[in-house]
PDB file of N, CA and C in Angstrom:
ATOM      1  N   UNK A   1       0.834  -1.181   0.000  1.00  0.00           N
ATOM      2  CA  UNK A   1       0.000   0.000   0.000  1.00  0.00           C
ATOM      3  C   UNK A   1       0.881   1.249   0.000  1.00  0.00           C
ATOM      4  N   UNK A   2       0.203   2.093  -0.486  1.00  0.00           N
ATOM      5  CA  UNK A   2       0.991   3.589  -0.692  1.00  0.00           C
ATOM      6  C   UNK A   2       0.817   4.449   0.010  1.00  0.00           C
ATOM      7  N   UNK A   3       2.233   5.056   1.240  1.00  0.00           N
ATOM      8  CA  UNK A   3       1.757   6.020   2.023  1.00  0.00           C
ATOM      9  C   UNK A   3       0.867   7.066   1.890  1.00  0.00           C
ATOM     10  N   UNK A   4       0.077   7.426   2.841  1.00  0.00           N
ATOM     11  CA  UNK A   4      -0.835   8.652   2.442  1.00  0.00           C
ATOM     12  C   UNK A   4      -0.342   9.602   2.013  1.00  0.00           C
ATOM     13  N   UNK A   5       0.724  10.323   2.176  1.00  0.00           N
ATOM     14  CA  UNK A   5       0.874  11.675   1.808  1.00  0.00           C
ATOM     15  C   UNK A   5       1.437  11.476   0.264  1.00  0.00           C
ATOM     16  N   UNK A   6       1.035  10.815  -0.785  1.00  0.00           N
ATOM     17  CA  UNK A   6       1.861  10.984  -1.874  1.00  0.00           C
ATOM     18  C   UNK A   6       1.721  12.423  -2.367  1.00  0.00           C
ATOM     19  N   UNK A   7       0.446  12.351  -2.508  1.00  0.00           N
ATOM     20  CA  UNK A   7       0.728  14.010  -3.428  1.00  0.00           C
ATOM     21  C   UNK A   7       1.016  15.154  -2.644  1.00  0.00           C
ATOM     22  N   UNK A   8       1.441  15.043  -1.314  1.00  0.00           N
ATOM     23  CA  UNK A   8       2.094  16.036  -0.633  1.00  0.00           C
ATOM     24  C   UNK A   8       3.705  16.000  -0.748  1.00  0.00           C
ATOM     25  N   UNK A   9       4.315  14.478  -1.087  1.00  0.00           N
ATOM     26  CA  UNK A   9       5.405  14.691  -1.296  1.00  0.00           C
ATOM     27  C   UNK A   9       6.199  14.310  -2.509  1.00  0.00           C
ATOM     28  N   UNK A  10       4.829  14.450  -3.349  1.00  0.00           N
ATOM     29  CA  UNK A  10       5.153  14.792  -5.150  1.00  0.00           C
ATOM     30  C   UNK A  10       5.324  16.234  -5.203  1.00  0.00           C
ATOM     31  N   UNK A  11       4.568  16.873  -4.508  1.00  0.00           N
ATOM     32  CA  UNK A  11       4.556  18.486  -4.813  1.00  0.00           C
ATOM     33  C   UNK A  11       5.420  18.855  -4.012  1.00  0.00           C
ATOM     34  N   UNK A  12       6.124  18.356  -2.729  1.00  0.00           N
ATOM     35  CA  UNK A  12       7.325  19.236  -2.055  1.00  0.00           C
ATOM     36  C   UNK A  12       8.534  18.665  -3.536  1.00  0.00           C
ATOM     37  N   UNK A  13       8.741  17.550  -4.027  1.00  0.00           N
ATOM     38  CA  UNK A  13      10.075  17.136  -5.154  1.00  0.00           C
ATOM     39  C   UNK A  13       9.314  18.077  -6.247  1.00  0.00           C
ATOM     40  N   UNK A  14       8.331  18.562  -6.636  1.00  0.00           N
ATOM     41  CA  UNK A  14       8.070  19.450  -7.709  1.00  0.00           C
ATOM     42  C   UNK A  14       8.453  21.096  -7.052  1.00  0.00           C
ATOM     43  N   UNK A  15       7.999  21.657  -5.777  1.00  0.00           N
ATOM     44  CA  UNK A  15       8.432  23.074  -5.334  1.00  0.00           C
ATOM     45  C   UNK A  15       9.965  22.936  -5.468  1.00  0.00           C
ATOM     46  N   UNK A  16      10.795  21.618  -5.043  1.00  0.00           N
ATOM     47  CA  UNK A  16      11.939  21.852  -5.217  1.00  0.00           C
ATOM     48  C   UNK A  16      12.832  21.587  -6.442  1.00  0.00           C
ATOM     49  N   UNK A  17      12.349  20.967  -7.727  1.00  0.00           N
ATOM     50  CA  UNK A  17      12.804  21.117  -8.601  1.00  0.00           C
ATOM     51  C   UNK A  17      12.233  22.877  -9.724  1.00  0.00           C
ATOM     52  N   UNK A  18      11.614  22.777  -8.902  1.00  0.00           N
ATOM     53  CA  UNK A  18      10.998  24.224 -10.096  1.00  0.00           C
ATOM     54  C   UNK A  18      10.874  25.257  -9.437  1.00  0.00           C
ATOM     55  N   UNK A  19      11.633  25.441  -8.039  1.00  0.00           N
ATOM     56  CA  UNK A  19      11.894  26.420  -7.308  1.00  0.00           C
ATOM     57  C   UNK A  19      10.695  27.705  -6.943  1.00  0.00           C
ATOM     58  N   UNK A  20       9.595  26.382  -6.728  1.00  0.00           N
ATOM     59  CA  UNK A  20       8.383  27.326  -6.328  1.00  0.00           C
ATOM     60  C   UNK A  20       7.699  26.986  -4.816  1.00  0.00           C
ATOM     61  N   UNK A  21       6.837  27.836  -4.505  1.00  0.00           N
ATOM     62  CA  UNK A  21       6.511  27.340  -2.845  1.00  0.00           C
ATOM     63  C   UNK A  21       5.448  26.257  -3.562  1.00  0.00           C
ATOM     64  N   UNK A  22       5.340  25.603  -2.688  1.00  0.00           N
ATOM     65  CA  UNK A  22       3.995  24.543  -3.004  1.00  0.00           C
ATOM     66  C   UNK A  22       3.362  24.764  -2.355  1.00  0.00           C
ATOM     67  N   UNK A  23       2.501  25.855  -2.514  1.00  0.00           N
ATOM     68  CA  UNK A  23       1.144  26.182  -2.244  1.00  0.00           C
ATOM     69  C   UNK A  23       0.896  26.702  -3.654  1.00  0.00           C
ATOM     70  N   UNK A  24       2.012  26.882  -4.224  1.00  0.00           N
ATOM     71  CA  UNK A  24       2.178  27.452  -5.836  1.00  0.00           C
ATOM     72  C   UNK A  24       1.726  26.249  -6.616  1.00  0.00           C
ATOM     73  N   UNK A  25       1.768  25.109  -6.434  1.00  0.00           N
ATOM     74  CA  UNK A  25       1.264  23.867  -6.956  1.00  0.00           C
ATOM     75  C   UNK A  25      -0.071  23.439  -7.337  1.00  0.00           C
ATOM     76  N   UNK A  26      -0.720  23.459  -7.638  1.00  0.00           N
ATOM     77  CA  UNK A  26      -2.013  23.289  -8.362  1.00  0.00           C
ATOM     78  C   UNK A  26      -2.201  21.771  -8.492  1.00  0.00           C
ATOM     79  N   UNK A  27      -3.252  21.498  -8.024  1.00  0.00           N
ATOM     80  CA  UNK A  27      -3.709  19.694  -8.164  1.00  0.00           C
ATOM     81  C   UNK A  27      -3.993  19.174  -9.571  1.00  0.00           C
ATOM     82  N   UNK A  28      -3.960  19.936 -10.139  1.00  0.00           N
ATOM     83  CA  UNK A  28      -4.329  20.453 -11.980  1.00  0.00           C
ATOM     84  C   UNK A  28      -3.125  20.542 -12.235  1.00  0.00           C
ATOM     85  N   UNK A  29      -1.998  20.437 -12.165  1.00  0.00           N
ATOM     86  CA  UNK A  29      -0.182  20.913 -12.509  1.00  0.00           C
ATOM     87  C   UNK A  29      -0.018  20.343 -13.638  1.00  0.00           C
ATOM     88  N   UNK A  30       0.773  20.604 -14.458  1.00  0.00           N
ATOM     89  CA  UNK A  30       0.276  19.946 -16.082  1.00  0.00           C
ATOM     90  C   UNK A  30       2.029  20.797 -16.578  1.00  0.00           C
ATOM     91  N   UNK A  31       2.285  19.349 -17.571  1.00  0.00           N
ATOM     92  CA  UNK A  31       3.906  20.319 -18.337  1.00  0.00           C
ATOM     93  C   UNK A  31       3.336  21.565 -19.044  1.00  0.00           C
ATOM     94  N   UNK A  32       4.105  22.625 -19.018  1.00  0.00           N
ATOM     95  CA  UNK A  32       3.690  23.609 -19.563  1.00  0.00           C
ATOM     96  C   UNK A  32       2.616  24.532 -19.530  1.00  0.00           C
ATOM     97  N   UNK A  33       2.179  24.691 -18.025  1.00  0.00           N
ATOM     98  CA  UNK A  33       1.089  25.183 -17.750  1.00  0.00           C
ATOM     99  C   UNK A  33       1.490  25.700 -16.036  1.00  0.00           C
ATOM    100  N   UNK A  34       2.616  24.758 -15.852  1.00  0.00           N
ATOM    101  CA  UNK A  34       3.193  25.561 -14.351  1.00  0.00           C
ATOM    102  C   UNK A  34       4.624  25.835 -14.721  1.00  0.00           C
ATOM    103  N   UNK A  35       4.692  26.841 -14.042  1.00  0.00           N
ATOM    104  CA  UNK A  35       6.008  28.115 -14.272  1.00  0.00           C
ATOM    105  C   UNK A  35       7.426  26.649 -13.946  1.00  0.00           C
ATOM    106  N   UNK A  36       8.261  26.724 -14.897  1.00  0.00           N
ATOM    107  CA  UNK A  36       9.776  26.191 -14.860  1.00  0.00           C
ATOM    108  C   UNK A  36       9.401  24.442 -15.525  1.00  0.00           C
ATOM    109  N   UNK A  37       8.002  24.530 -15.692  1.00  0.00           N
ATOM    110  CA  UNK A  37       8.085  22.920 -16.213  1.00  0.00           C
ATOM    111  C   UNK A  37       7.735  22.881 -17.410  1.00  0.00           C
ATOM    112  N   UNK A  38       9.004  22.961 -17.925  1.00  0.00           N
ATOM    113  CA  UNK A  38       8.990  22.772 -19.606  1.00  0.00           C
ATOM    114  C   UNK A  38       9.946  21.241 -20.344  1.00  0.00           C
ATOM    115  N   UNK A  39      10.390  21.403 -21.051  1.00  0.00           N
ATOM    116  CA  UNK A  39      11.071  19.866 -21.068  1.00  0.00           C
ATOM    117  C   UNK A  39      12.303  19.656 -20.441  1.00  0.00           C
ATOM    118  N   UNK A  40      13.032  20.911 -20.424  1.00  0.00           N
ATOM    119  CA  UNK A  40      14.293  20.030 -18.971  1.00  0.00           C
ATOM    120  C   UNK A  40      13.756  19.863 -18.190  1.00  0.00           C
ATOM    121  N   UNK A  41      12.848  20.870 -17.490  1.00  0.00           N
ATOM    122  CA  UNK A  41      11.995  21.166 -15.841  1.00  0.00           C
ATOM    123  C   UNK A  41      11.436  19.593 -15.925  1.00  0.00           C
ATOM    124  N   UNK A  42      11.268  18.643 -16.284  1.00  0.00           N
ATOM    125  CA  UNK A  42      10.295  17.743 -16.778  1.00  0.00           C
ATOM    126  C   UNK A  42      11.627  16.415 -16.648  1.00  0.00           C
ATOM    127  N   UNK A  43      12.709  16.455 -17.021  1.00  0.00           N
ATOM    128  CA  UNK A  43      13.342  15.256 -17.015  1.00  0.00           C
ATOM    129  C   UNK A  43      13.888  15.908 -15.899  1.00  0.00           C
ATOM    130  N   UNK A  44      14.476  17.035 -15.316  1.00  0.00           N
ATOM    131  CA  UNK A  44      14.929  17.034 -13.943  1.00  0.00           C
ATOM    132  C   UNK A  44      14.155  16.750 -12.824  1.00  0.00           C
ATOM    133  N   UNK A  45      12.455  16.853 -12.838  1.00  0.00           N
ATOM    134  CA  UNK A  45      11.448  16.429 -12.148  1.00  0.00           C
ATOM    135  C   UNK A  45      11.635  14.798 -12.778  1.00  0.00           C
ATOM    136  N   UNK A  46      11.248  14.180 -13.345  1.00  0.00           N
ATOM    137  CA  UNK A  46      11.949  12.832 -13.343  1.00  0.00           C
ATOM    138  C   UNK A  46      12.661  12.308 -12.502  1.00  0.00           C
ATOM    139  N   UNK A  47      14.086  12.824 -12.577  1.00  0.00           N
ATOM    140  CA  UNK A  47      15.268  12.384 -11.944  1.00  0.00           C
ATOM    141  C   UNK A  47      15.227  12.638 -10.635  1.00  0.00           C
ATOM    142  N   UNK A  48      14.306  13.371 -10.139  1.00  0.00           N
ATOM    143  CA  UNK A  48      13.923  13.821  -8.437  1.00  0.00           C
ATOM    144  C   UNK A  48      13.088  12.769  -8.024  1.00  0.00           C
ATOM    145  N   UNK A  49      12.137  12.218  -8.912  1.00  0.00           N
ATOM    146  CA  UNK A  49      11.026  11.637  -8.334  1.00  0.00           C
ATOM    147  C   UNK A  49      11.561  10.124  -8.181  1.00  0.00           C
ATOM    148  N   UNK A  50      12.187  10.106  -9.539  1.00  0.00           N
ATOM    149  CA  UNK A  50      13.277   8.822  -9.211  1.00  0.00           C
ATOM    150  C   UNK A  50      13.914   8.350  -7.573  1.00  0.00           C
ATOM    151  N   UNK A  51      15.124   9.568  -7.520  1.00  0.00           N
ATOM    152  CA  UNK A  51      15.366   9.389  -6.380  1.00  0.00           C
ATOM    153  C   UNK A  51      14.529   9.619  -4.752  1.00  0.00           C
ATOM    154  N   UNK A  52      13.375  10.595  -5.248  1.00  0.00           N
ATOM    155  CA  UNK A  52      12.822  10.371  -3.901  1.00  0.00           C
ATOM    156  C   UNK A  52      11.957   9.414  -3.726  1.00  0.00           C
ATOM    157  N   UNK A  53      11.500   8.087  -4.690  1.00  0.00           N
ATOM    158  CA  UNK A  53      10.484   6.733  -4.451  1.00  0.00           C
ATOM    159  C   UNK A  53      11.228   5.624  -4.454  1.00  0.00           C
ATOM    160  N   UNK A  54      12.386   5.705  -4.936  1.00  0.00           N
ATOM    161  CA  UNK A  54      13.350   4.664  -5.225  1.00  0.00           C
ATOM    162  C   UNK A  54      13.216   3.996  -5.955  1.00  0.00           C
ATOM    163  N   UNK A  55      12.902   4.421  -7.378  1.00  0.00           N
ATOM    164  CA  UNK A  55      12.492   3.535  -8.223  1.00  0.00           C
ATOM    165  C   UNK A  55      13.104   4.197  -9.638  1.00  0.00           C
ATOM    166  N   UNK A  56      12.644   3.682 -10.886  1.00  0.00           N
ATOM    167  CA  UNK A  56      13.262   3.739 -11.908  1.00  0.00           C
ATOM    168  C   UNK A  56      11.821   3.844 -13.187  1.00  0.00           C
ATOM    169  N   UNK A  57      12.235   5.101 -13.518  1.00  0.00           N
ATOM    170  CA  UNK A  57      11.454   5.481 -14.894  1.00  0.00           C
ATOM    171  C   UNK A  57      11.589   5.197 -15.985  1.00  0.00           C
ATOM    172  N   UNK A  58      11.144   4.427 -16.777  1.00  0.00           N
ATOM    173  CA  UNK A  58      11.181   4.189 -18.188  1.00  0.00           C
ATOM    174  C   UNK A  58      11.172   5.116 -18.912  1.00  0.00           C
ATOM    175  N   UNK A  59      11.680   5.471 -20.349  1.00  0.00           N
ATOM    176  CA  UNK A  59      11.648   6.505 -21.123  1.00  0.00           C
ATOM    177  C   UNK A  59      10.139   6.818 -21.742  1.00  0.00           C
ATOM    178  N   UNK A  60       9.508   5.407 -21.864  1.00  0.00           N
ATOM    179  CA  UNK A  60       8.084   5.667 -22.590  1.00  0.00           C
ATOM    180  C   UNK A  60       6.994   5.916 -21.130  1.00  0.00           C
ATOM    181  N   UNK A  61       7.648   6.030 -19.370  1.00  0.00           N
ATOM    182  CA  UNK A  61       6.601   6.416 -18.621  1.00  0.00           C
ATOM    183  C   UNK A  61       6.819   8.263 -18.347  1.00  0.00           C
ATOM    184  N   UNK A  62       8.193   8.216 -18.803  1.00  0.00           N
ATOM    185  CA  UNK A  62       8.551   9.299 -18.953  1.00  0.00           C
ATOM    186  C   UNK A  62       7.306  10.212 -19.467  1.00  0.00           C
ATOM    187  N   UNK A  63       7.464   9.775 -21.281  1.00  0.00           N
ATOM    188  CA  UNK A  63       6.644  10.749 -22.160  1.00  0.00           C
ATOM    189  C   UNK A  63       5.357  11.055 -21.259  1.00  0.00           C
ATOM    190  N   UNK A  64       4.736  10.066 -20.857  1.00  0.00           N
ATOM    191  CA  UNK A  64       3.602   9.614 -20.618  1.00  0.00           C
ATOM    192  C   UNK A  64       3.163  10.831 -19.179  1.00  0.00           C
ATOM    193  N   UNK A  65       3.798  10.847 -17.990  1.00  0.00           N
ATOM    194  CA  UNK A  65       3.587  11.336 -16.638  1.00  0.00           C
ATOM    195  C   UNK A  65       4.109  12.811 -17.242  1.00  0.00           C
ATOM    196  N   UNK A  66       3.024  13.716 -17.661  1.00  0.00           N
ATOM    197  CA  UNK A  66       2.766  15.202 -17.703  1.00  0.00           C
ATOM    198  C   UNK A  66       2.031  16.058 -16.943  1.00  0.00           C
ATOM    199  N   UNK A  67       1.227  15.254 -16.007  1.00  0.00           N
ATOM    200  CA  UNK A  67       0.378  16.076 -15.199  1.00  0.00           C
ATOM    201  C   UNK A  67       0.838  15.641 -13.959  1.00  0.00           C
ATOM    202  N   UNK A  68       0.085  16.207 -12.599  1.00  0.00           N
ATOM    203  CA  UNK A  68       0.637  15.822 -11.422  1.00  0.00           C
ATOM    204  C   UNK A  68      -0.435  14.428 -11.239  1.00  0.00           C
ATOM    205  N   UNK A  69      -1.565  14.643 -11.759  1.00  0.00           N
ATOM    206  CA  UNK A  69      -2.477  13.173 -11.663  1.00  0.00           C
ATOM    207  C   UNK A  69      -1.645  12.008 -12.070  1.00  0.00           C
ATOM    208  N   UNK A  70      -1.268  12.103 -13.343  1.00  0.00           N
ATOM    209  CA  UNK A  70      -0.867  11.146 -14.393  1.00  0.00           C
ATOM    210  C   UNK A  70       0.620  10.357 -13.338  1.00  0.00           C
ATOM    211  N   UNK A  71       1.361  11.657 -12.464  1.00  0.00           N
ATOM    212  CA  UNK A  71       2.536  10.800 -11.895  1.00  0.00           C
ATOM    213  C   UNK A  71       1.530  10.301 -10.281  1.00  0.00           C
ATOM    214  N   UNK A  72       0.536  10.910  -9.942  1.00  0.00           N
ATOM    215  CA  UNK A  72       0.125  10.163  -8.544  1.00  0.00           C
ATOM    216  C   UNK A  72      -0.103   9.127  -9.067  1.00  0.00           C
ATOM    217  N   UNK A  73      -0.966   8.803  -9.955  1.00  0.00           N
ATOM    218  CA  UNK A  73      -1.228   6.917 -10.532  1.00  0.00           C
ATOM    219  C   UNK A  73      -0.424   6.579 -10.542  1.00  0.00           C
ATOM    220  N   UNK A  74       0.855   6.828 -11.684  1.00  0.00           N
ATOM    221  CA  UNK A  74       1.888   5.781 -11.349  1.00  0.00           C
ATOM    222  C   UNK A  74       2.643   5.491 -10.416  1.00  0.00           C
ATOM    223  N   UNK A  75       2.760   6.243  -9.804  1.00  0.00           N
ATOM    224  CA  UNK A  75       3.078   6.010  -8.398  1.00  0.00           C
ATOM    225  C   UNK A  75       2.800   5.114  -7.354  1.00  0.00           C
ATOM    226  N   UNK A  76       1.897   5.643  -7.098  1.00  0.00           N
ATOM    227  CA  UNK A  76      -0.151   4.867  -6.613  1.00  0.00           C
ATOM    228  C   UNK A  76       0.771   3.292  -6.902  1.00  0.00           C
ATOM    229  N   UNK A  77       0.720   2.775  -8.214  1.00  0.00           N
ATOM    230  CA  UNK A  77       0.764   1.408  -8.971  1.00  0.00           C
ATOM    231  C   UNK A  77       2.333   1.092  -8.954  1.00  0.00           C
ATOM    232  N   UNK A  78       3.526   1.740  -8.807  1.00  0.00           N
ATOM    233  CA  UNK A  78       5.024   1.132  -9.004  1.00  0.00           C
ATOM    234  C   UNK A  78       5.516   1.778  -7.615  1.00  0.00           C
ATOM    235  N   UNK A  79       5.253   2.140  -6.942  1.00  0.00           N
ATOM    236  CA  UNK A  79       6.816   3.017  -5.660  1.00  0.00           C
ATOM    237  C   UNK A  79       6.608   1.872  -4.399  1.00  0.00           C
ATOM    238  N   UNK A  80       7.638   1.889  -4.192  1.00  0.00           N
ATOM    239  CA  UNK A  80       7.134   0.898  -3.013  1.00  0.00           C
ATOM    240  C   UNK A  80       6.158   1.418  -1.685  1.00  0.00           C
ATOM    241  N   UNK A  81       6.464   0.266  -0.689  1.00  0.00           N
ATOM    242  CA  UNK A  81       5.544   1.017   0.374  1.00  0.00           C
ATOM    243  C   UNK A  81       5.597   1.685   1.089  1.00  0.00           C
ATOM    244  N   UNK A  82       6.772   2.394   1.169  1.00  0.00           N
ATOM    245  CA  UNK A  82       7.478   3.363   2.205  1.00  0.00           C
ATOM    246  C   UNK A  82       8.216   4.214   1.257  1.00  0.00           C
ATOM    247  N   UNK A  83       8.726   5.581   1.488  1.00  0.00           N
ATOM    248  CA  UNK A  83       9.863   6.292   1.222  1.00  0.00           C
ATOM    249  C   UNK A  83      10.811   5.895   1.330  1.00  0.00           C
ATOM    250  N   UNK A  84      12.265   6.087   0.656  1.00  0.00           N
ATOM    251  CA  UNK A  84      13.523   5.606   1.122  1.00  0.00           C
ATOM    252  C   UNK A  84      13.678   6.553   1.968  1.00  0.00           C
ATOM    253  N   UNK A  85      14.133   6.093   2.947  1.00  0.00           N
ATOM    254  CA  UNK A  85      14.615   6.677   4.180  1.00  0.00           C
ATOM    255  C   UNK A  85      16.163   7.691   3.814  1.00  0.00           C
TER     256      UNK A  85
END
């Protein structure tokens, strides 16, 4: 099962890759529709989310996870059951 706070600590690895407060975060967050997430902002959010679930992104889940919904599902379905510590 997947800790409760995911989308609280999808959006603290998104305030800190795109150097915004997360209250600046929108449950609606979408590439190119929130300030710094354009296509680097987008593989450096990758490489954060990577390391903060402990897990490993495919290039085609890559394309795919553009919204903040689209990465809570996968998430939701691949991160393990805890944070890495």
């Amino acid at each position: 099962m997947v800790w409760q706070y995911m989308r609280d600590d999808i959006k603290q690895v998104m305030a800190q890759v795109f150097r915004l407060p997360v209250d600046q975060i929108p449950d609606t967050a979408k590439i190119n529709n929130l300030l710094n997430w354009d296509s680097l902002g987008h593989i450096q959010l990758m490489l954060a989310l990577e390391d903060r679930f402990g897990l490993r992104i495919s290039a085609e889940n890559i394309l795919k996870l553009q919204s903040l919904e689209a990465i809570e599902q996968f998430l939701a379905q691949t991160a393990p059951a805890a944070p890495p510590a």
